[in-house]
C-alpha atoms as a PDB file:
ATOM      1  CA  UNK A   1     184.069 116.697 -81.758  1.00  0.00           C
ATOM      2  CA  UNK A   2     187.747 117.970 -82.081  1.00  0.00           C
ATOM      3  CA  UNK A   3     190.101 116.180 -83.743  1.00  0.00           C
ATOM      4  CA  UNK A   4     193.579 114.961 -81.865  1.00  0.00           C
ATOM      5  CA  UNK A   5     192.316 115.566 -78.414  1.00  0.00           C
ATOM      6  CA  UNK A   6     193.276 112.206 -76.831  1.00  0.00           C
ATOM      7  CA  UNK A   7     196.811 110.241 -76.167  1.00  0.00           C
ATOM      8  CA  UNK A   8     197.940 108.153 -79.106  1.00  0.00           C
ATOM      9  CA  UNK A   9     197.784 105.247 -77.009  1.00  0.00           C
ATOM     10  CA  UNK A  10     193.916 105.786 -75.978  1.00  0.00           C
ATOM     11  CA  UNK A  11     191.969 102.414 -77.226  1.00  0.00           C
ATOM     12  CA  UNK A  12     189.101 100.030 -75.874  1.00  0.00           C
ATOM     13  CA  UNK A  13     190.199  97.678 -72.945  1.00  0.00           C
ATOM     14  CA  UNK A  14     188.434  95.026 -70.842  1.00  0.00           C
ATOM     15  CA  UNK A  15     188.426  96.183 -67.507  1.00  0.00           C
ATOM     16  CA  UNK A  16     187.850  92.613 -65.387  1.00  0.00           C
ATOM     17  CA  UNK A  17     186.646  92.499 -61.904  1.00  0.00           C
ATOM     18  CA  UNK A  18     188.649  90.557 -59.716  1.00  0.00           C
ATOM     19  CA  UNK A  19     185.742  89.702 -56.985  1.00  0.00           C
ATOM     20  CA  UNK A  20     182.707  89.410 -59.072  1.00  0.00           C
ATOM     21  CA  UNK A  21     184.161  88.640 -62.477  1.00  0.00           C
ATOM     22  CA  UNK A  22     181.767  91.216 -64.081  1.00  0.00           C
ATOM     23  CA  UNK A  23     183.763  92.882 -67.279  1.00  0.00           C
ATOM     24  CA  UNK A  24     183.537  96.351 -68.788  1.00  0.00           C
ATOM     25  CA  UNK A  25     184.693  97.400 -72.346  1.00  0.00           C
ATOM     26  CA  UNK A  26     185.695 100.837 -71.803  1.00  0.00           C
ATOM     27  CA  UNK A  27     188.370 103.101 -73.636  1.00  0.00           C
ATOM     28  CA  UNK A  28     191.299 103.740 -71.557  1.00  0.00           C
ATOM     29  CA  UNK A  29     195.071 104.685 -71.699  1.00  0.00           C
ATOM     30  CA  UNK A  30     195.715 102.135 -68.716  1.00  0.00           C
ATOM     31  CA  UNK A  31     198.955  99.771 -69.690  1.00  0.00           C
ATOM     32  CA  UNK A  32     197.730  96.526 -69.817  1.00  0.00           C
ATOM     33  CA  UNK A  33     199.918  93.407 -70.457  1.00  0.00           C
ATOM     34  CA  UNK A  34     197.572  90.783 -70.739  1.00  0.00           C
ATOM     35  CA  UNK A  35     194.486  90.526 -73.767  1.00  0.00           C
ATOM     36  CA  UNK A  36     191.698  88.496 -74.147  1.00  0.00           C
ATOM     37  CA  UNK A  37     188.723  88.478 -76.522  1.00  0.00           C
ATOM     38  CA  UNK A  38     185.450  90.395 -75.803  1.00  0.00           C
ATOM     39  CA  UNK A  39     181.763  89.124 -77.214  1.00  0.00           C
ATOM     40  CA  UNK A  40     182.337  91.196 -80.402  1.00  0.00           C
ATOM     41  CA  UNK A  41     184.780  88.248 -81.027  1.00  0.00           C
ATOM     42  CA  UNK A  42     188.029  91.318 -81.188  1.00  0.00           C
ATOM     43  CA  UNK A  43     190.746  90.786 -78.365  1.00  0.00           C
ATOM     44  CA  UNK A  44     191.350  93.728 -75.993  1.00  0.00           C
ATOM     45  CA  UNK A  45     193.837  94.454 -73.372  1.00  0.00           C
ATOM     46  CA  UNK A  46     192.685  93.056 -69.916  1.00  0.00           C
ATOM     47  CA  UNK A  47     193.582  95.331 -66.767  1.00  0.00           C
ATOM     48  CA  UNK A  48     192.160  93.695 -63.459  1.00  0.00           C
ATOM     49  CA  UNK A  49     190.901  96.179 -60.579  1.00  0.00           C
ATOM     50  CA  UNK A  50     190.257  95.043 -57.160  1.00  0.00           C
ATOM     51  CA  UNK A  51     186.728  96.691 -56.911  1.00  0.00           C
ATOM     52  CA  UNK A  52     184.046  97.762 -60.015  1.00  0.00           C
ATOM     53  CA  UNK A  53     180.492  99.404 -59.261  1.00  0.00           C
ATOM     54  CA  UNK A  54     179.532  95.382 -59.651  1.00  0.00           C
ATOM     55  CA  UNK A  55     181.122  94.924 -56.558  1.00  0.00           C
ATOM     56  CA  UNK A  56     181.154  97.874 -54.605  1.00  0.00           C
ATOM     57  CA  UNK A  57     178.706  97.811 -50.945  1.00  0.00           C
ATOM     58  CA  UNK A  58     177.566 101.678 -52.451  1.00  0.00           C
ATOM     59  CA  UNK A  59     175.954 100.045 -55.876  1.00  0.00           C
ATOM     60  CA  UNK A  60     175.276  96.389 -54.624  1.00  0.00           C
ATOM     61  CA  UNK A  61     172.859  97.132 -51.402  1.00  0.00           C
ATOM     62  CA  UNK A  62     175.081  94.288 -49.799  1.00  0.00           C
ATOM     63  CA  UNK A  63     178.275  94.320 -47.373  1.00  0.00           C
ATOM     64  CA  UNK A  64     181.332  92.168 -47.805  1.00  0.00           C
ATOM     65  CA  UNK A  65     185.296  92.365 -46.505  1.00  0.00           C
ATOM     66  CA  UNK A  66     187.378  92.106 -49.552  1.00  0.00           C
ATOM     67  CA  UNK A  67     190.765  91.757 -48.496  1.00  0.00           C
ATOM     68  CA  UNK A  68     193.678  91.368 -50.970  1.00  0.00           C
ATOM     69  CA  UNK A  69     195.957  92.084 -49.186  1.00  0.00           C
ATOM     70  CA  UNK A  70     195.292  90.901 -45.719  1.00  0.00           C
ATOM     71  CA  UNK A  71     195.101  94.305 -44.090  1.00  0.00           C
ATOM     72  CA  UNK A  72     192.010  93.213 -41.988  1.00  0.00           C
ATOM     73  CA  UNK A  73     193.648  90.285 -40.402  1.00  0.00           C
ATOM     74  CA  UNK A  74     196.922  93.072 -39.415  1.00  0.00           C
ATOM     75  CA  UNK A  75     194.131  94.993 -38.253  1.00  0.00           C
ATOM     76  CA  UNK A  76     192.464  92.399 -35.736  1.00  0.00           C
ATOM     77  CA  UNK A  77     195.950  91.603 -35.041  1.00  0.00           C
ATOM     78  CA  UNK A  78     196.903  95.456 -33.612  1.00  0.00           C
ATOM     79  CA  UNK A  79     193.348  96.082 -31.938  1.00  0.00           C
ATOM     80  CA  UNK A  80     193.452  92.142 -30.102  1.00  0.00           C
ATOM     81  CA  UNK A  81     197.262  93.396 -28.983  1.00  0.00           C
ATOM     82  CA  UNK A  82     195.658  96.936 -27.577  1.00  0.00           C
ATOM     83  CA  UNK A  83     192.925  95.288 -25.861  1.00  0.00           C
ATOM     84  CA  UNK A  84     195.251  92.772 -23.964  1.00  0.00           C
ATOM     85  CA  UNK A  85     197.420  95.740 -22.858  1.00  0.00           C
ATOM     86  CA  UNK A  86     194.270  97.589 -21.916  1.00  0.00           C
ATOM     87  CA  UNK A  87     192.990  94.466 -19.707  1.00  0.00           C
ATOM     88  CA  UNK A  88     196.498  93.439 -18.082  1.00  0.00           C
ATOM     89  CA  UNK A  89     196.122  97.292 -16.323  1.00  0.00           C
END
């Protein structure tokens, strides 16, 4: 393997998963700000994503909405306004 290849700042961190709560220990460069400890009993920096392959419809078989950041309810919102247009002509 070559030597000095990677960023300085390239170390393990826990990669949490904010709707299932699985957790992956995988080396990153990602800032994190937070740290917690792992099972080796070490603390790692903790970055939170929205969506992991433990949560993903693709790798799960099953179908759910995650919404974070209410972008389905805007959604409902436009198409129940377009529909009420389309029935008042």
């Amino acid at each position: 393997m070559k030597k000095d290849i990677h960023p300085k700042d390239y170390r393990p961190v826990i990669f949490e998963d904010a709707t299932s709560g699985k957790r992956f220990l995988i080396s990153s460069t990602v800032a994190a700000s937070k740290t917690d400890k792992w099972d080796d009993g070490k603390e790692y920096p903790v970055f939170r994503v929205e969506i992991s392959s433990a949560s993903h419809p693709f790798y799960t078989g099953t179908s759910k909405t995650i919404d974070t950041a209410g972008r389905v309810e805007k959604f409902k919102t436009r198409a129940a306004k377009k529909t009420t247009k389309k029935d008042k002509k």
